[in-house]
PDB file of N, CA and C in Angstrom:
ATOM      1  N   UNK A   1      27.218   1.115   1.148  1.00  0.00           N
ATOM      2  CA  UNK A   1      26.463   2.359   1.212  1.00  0.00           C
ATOM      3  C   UNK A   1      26.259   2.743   2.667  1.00  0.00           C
ATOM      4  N   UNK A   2      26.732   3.794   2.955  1.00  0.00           N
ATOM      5  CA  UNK A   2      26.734   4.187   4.318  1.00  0.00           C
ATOM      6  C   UNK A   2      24.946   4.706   4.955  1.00  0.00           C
ATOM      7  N   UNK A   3      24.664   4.097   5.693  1.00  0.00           N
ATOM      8  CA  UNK A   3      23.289   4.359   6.570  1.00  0.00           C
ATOM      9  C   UNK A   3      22.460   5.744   6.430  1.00  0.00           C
ATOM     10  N   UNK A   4      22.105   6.289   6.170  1.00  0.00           N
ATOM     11  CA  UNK A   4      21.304   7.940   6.292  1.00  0.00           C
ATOM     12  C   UNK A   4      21.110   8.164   7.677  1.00  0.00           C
ATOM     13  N   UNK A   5      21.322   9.295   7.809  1.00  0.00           N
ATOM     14  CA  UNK A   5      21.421  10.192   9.318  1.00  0.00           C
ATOM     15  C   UNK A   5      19.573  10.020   9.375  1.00  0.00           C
ATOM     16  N   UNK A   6      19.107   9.319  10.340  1.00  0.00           N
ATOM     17  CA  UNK A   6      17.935   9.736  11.118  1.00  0.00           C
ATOM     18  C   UNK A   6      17.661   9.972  11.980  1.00  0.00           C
ATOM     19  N   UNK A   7      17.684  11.453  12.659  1.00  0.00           N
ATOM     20  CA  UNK A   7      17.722  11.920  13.953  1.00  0.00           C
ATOM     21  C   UNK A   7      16.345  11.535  14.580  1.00  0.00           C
ATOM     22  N   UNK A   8      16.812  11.000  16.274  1.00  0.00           N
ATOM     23  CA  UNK A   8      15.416  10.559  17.040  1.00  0.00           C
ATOM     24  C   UNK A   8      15.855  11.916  17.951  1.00  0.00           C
ATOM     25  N   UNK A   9      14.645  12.808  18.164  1.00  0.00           N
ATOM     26  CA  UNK A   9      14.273  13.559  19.026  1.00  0.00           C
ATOM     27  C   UNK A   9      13.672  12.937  20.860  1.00  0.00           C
ATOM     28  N   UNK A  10      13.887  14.122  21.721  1.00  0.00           N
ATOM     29  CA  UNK A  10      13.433  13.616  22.809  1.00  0.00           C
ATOM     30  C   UNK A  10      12.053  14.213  22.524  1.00  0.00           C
ATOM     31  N   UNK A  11      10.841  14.071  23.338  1.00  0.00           N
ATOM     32  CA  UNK A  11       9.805  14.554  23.058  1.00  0.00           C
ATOM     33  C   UNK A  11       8.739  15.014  24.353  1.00  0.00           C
ATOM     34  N   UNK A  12       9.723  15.136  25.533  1.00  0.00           N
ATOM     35  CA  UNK A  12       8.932  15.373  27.034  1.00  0.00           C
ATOM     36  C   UNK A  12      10.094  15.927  27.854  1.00  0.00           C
ATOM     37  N   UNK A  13      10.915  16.846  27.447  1.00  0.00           N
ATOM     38  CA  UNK A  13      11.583  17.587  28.188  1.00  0.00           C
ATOM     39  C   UNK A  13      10.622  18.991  28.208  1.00  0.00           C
ATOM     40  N   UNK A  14      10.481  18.923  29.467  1.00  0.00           N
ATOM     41  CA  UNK A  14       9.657  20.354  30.286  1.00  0.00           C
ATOM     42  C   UNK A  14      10.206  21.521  30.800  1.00  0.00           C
ATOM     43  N   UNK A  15       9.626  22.942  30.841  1.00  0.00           N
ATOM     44  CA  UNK A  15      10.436  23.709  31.255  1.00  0.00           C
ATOM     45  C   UNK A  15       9.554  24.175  32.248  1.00  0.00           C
ATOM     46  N   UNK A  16       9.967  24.979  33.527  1.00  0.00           N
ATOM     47  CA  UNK A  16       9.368  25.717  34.144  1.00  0.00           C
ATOM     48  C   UNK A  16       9.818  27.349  34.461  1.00  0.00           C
ATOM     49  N   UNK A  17       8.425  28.033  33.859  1.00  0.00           N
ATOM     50  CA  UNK A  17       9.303  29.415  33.902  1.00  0.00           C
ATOM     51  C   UNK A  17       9.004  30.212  34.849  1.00  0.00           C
ATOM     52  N   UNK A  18       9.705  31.107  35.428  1.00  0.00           N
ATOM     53  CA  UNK A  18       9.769  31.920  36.231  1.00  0.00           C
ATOM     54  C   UNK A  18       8.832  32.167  37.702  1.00  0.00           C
ATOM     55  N   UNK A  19       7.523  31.971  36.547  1.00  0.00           N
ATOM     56  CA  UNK A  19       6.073  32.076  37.259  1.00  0.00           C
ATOM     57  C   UNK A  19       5.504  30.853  37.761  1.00  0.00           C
ATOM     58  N   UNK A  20       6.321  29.833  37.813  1.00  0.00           N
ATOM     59  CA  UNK A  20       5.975  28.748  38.261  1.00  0.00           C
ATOM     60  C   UNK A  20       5.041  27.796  37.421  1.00  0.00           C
ATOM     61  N   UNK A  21       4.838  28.040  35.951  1.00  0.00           N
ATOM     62  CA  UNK A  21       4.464  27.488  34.780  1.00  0.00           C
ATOM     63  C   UNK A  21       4.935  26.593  34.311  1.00  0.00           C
ATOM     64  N   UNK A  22       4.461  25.618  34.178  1.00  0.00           N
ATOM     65  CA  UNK A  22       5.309  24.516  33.121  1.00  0.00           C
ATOM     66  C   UNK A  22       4.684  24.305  31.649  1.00  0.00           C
ATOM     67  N   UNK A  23       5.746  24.028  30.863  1.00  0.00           N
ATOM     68  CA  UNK A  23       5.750  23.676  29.361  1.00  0.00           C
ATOM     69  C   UNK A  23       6.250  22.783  28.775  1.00  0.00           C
ATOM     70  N   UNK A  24       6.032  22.340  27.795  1.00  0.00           N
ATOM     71  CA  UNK A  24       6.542  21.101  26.811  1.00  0.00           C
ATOM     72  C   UNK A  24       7.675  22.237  26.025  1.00  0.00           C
ATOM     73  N   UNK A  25       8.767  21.771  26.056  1.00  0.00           N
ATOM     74  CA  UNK A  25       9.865  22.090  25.114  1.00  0.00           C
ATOM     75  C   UNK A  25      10.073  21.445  23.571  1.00  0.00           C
ATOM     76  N   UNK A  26      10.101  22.250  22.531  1.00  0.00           N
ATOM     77  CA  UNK A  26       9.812  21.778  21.314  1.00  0.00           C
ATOM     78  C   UNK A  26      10.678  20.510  21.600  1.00  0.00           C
ATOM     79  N   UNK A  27      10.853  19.540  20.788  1.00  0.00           N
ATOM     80  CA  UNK A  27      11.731  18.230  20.588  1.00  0.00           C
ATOM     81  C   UNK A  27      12.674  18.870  19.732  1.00  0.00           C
ATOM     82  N   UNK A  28      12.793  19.950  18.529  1.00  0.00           N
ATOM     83  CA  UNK A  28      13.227  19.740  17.667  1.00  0.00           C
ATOM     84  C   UNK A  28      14.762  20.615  18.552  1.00  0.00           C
ATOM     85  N   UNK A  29      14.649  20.865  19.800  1.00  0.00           N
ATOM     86  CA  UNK A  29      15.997  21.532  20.465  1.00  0.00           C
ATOM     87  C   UNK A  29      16.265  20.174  21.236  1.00  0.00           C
ATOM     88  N   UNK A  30      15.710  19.459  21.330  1.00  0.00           N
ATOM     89  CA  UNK A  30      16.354  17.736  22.105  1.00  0.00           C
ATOM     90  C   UNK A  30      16.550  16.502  21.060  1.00  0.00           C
ATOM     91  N   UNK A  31      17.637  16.375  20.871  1.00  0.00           N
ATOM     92  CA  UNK A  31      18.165  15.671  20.273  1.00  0.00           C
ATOM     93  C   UNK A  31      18.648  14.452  21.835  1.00  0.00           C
ATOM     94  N   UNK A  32      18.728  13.098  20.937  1.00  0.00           N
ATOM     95  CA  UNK A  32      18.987  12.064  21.557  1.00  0.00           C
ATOM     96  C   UNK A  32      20.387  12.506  22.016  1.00  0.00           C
ATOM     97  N   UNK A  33      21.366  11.670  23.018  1.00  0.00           N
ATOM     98  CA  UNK A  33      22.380  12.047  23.007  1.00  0.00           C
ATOM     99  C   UNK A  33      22.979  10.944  22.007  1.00  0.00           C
ATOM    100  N   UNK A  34      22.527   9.911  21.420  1.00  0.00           N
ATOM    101  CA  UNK A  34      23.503   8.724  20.280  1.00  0.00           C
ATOM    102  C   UNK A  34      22.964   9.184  18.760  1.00  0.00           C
ATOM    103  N   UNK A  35      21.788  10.447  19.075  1.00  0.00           N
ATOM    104  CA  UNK A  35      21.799  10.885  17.649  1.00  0.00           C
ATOM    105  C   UNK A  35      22.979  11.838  17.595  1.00  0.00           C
ATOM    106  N   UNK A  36      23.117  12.963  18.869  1.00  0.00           N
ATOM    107  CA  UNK A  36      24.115  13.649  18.642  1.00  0.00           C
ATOM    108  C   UNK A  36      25.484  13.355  18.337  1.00  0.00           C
ATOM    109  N   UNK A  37      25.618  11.823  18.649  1.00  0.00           N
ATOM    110  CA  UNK A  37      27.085  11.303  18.403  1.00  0.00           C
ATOM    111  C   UNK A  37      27.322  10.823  16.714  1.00  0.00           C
ATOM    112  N   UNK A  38      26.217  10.487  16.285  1.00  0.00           N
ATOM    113  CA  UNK A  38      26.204  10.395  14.451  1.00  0.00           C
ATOM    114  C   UNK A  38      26.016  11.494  14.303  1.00  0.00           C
ATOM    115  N   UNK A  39      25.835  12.828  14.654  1.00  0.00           N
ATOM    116  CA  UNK A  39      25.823  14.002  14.230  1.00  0.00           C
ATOM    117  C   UNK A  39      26.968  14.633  14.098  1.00  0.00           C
ATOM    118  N   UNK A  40      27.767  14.384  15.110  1.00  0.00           N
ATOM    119  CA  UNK A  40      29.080  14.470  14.718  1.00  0.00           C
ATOM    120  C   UNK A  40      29.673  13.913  14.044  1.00  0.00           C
ATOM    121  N   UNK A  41      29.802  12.821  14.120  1.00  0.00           N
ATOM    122  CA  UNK A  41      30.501  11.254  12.957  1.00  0.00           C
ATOM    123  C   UNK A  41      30.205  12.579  11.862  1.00  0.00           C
ATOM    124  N   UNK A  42      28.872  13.025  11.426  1.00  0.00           N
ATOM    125  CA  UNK A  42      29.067  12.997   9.887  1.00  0.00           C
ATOM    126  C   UNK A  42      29.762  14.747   9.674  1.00  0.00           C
ATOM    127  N   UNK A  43      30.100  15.309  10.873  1.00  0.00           N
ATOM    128  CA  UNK A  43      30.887  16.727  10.800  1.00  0.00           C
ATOM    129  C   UNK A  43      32.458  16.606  11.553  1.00  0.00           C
ATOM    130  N   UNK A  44      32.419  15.341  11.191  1.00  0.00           N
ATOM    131  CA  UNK A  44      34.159  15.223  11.784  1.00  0.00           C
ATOM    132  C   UNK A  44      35.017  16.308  11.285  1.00  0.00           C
ATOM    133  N   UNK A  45      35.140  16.436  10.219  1.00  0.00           N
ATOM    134  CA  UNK A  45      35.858  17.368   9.667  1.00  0.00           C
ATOM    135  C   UNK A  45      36.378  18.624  10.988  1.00  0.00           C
ATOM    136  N   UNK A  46      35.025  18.827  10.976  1.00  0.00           N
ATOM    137  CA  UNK A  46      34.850  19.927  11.758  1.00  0.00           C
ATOM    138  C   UNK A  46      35.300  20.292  13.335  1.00  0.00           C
ATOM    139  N   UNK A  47      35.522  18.568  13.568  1.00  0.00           N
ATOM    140  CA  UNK A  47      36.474  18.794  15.299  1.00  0.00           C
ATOM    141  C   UNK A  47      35.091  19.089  16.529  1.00  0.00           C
ATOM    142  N   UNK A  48      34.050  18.488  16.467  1.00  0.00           N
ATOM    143  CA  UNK A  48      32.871  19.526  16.955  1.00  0.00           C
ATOM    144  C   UNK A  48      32.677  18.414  18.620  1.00  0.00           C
ATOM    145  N   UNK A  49      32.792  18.663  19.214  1.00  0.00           N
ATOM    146  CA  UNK A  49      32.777  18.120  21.195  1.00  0.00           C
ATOM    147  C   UNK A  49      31.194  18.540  21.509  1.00  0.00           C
ATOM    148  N   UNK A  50      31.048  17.582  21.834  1.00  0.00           N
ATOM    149  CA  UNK A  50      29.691  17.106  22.507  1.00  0.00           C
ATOM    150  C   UNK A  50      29.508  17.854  23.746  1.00  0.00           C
ATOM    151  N   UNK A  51      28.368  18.548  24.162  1.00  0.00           N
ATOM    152  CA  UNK A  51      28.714  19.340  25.208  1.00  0.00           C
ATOM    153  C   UNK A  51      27.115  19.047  25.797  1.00  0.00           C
ATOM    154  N   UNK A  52      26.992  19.349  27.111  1.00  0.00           N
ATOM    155  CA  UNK A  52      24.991  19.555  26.801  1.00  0.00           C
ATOM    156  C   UNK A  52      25.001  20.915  27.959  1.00  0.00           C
ATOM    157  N   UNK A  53      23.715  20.917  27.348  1.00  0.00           N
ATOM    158  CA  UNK A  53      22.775  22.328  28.152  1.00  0.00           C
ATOM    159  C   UNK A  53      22.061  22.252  28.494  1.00  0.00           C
ATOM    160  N   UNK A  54      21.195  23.970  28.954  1.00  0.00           N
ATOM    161  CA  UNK A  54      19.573  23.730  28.963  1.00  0.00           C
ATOM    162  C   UNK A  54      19.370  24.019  27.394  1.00  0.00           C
ATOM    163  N   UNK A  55      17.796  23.695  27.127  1.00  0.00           N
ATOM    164  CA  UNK A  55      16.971  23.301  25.550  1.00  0.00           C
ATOM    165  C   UNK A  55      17.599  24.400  24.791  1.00  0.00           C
ATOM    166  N   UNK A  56      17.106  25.752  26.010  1.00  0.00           N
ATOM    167  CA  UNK A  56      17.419  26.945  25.447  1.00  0.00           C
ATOM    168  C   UNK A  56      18.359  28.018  26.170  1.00  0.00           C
ATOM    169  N   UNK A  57      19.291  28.059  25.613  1.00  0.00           N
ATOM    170  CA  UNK A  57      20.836  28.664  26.770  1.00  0.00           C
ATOM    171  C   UNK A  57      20.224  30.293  26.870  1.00  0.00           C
ATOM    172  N   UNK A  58      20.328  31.307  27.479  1.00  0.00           N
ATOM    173  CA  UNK A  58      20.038  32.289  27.598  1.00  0.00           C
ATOM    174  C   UNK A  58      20.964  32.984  28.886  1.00  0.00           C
ATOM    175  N   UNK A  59      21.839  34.084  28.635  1.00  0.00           N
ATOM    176  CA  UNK A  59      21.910  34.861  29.985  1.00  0.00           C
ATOM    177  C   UNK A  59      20.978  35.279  30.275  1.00  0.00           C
ATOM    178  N   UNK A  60      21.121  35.004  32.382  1.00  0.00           N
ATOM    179  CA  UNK A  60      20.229  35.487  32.862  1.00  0.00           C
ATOM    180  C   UNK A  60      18.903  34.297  32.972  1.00  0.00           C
ATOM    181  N   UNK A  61      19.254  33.806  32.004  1.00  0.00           N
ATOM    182  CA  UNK A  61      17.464  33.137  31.531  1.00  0.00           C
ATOM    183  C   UNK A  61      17.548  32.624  33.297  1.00  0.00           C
ATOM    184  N   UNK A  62      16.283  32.479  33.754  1.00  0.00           N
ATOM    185  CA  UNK A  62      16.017  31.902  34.963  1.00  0.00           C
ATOM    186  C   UNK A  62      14.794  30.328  34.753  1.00  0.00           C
ATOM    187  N   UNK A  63      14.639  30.231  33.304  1.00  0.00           N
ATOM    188  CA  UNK A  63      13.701  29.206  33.042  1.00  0.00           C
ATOM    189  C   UNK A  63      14.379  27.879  33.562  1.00  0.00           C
ATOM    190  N   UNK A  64      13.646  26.702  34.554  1.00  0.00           N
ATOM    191  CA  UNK A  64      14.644  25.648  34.544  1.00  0.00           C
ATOM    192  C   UNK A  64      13.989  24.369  33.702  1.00  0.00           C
ATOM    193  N   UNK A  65      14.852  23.414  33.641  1.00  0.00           N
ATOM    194  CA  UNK A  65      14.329  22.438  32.616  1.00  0.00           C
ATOM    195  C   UNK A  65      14.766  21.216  33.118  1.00  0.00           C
ATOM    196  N   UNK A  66      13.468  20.405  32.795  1.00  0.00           N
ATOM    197  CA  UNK A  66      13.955  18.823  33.666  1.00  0.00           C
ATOM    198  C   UNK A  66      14.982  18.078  33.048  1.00  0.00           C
ATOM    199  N   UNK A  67      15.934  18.426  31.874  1.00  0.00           N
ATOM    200  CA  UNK A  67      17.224  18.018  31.684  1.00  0.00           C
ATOM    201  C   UNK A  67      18.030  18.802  30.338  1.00  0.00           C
ATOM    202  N   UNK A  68      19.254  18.643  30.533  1.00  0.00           N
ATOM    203  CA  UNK A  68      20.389  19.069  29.475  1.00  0.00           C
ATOM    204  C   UNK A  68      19.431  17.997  28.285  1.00  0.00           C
ATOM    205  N   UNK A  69      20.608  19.105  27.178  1.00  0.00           N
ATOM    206  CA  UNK A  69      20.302  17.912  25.715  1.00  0.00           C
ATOM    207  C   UNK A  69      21.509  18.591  25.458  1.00  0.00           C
ATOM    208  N   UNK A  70      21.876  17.799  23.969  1.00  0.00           N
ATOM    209  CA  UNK A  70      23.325  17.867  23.678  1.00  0.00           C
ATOM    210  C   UNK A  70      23.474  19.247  22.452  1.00  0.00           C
ATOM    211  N   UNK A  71      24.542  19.742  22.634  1.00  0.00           N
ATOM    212  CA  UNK A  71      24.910  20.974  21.726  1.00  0.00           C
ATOM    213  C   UNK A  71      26.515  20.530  21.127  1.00  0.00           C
ATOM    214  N   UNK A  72      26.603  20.763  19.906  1.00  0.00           N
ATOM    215  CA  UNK A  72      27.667  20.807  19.500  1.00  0.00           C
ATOM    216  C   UNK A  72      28.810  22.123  19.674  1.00  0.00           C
ATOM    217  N   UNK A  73      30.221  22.063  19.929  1.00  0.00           N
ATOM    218  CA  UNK A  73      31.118  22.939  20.314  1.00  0.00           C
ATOM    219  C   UNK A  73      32.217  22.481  19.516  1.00  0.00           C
ATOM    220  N   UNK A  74      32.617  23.696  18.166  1.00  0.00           N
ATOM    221  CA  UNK A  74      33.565  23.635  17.820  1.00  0.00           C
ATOM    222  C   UNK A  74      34.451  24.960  18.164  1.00  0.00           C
ATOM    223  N   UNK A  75      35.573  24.259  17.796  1.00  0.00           N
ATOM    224  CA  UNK A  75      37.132  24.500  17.613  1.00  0.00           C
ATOM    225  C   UNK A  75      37.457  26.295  17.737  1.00  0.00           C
ATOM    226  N   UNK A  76      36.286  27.174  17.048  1.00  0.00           N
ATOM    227  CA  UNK A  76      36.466  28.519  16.630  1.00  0.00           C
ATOM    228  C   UNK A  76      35.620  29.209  18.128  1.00  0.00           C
ATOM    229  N   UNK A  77      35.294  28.248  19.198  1.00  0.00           N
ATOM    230  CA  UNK A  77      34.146  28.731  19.645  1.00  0.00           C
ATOM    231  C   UNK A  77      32.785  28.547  19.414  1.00  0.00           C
ATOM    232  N   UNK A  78      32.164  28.526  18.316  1.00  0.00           N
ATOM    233  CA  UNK A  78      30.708  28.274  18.314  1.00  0.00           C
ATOM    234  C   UNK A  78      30.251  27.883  18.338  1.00  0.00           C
ATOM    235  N   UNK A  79      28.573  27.490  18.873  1.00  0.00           N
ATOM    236  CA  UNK A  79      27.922  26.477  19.860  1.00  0.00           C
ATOM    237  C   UNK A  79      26.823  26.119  19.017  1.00  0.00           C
ATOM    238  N   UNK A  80      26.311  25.145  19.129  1.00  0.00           N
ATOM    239  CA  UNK A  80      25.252  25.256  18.350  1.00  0.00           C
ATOM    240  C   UNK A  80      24.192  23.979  18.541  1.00  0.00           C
ATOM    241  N   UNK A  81      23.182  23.834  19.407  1.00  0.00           N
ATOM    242  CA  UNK A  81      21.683  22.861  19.606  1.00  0.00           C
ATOM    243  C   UNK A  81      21.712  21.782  18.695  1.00  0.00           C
ATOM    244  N   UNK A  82      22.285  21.009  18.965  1.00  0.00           N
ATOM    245  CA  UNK A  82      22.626  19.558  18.312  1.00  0.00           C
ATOM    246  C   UNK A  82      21.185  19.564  17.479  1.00  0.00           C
ATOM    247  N   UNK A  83      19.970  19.411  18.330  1.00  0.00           N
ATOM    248  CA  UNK A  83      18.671  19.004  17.418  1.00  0.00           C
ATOM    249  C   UNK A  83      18.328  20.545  16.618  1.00  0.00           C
ATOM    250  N   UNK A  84      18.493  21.651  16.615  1.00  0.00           N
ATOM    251  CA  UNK A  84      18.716  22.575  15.472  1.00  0.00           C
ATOM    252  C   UNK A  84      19.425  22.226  14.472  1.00  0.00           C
ATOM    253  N   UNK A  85      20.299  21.615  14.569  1.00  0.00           N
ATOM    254  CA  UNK A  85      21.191  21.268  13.521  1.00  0.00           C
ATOM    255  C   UNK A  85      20.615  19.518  13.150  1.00  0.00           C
ATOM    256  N   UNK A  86      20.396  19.043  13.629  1.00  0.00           N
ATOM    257  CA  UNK A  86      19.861  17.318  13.177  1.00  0.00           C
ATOM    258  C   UNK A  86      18.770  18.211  12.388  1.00  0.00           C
ATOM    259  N   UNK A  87      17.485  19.138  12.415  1.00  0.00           N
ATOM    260  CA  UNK A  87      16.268  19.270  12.015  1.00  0.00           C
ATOM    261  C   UNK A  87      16.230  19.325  10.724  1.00  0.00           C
ATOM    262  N   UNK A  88      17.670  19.668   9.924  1.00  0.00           N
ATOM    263  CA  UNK A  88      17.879  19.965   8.413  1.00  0.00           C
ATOM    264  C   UNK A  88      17.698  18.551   7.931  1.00  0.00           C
ATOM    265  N   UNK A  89      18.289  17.560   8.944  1.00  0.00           N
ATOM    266  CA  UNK A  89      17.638  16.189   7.842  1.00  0.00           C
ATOM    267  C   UNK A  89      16.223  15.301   8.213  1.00  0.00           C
ATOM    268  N   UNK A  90      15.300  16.387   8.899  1.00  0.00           N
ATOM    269  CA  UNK A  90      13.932  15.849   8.906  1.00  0.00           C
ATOM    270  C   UNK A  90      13.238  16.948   8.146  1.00  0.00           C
ATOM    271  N   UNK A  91      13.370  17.902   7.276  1.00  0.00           N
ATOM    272  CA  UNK A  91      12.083  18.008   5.951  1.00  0.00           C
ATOM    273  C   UNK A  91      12.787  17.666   4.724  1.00  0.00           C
ATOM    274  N   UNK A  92      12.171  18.084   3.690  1.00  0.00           N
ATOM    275  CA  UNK A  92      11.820  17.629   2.341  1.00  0.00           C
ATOM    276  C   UNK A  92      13.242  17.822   1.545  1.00  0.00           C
ATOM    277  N   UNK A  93      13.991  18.679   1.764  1.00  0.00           N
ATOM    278  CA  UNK A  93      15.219  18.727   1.009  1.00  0.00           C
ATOM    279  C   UNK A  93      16.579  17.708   1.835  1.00  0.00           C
ATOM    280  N   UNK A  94      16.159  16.878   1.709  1.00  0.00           N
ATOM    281  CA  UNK A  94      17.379  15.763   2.724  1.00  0.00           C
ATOM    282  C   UNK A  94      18.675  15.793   1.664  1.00  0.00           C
ATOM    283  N   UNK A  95      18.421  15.935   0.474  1.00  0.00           N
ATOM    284  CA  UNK A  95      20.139  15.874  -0.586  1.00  0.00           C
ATOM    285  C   UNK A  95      20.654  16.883   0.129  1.00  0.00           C
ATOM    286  N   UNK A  96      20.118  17.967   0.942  1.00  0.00           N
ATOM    287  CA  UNK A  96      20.711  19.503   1.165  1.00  0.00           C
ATOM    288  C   UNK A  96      20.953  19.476   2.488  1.00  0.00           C
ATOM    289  N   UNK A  97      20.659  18.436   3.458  1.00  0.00           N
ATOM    290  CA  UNK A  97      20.981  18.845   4.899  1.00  0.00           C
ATOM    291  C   UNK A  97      22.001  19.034   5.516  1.00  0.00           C
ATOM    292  N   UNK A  98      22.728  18.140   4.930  1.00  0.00           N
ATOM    293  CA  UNK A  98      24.154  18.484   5.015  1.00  0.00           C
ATOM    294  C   UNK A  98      24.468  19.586   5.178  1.00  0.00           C
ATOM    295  N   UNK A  99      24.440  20.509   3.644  1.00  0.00           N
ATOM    296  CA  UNK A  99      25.068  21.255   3.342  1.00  0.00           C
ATOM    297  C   UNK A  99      24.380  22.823   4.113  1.00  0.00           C
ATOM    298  N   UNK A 100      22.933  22.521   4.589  1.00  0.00           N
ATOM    299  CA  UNK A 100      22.893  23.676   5.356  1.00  0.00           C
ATOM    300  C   UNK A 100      23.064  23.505   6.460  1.00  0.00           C
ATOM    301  N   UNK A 101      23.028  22.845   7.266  1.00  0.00           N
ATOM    302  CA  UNK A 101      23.984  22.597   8.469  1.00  0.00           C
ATOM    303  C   UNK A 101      25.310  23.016   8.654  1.00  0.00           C
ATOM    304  N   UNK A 102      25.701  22.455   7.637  1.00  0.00           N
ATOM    305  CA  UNK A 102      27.300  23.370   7.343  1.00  0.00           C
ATOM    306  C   UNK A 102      27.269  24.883   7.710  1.00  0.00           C
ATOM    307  N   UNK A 103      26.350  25.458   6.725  1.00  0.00           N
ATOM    308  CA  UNK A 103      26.143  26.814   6.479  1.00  0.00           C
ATOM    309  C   UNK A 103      25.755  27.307   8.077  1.00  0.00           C
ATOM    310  N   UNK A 104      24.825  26.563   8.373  1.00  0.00           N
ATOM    311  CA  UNK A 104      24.751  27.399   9.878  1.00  0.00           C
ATOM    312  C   UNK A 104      25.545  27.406  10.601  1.00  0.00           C
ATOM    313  N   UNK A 105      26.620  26.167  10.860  1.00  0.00           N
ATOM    314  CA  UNK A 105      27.677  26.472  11.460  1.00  0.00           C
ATOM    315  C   UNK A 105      28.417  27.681  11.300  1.00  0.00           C
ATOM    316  N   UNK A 106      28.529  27.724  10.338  1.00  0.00           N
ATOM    317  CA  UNK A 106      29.729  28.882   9.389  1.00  0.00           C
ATOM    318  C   UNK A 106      29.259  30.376   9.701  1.00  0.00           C
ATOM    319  N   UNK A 107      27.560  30.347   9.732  1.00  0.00           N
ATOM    320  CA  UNK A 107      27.082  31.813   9.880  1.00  0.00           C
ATOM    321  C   UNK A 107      27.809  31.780  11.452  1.00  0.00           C
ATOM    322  N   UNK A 108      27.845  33.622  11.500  1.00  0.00           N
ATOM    323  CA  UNK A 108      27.856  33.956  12.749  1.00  0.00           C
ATOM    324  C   UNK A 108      26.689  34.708  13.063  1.00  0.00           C
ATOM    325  N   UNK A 109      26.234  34.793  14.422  1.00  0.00           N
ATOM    326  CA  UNK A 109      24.972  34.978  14.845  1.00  0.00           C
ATOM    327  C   UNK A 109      25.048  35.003  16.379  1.00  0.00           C
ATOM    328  N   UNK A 110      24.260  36.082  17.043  1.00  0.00           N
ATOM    329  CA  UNK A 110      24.355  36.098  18.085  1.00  0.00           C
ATOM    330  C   UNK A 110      23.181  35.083  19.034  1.00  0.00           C
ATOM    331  N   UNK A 111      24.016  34.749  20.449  1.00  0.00           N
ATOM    332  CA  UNK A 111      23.799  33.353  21.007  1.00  0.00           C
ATOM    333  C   UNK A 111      24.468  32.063  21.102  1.00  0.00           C
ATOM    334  N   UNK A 112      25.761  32.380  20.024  1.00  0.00           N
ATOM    335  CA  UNK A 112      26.413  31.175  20.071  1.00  0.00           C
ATOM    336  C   UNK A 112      27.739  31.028  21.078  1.00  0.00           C
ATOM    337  N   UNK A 113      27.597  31.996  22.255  1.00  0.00           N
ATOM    338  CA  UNK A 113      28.795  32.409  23.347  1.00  0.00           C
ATOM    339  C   UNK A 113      27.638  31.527  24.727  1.00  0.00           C
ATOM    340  N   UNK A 114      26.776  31.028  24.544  1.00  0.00           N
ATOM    341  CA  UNK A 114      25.914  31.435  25.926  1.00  0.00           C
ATOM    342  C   UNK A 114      26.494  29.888  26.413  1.00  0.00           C
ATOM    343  N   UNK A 115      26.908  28.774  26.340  1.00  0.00           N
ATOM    344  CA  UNK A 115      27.441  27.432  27.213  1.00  0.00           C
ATOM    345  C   UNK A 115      28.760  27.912  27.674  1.00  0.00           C
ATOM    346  N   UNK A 116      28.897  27.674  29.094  1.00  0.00           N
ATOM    347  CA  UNK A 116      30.228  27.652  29.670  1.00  0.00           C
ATOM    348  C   UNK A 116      30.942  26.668  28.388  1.00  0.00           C
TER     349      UNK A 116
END
């Protein structure tokens, strides 16, 4: 029986914005980088390259952040916040995380051009 995906979040990546403010960045956009690597394992299919960023990619954005976290990059182009996508298997419908993860991949939606 193969292991269940349990994503560990980071939980003290900070941002500082513009105004010289600092903030706590949700966790649920920082994903570990060895969760992001079973995150892939279980979307092989999918061809998806490990990439990292800031928490939150934005043109223009001028917010900086005391480190990258990992984003997934597939094959068609589209990008997508590794821990956005892990978050489907931390609530209550876990038979389904999979499968909406999938689905978000698949949607198109604007924001998913913003990682070199």
């Amino acid at each position: 029986m193969n292991k269940p995906f349990v994503p560990v979040f980071v939980d003290f990546v900070q941002g500082i914005a513009p105004n010289g403010r600092t903030f706590s960045v949700s966790k649920s956009y920082c994903l570990t980088k060895a969760s992001a690597v079973e995150l892939a394992q279980i979307l092989a299919d999918l061809t998806p390259e490990i990439v990292d960023g800031p928490p939150v990619p934005n043109i223009g954005n001028r917010f900086v952040y005391s480190q990258t976290v990992p984003f997934l990059r597939f094959p068609d182009g589209k990008v997508r916040n590794a821990g956005v996508l892990a978050s489907y298997w931390t609530g209550a419908l876990l038979v389904h995380a999979e499968q909406y993860c999938r689905t978000d991949i698949a949607d198109d939606y604007a924001g998913t051009e913003l990682l070199p």
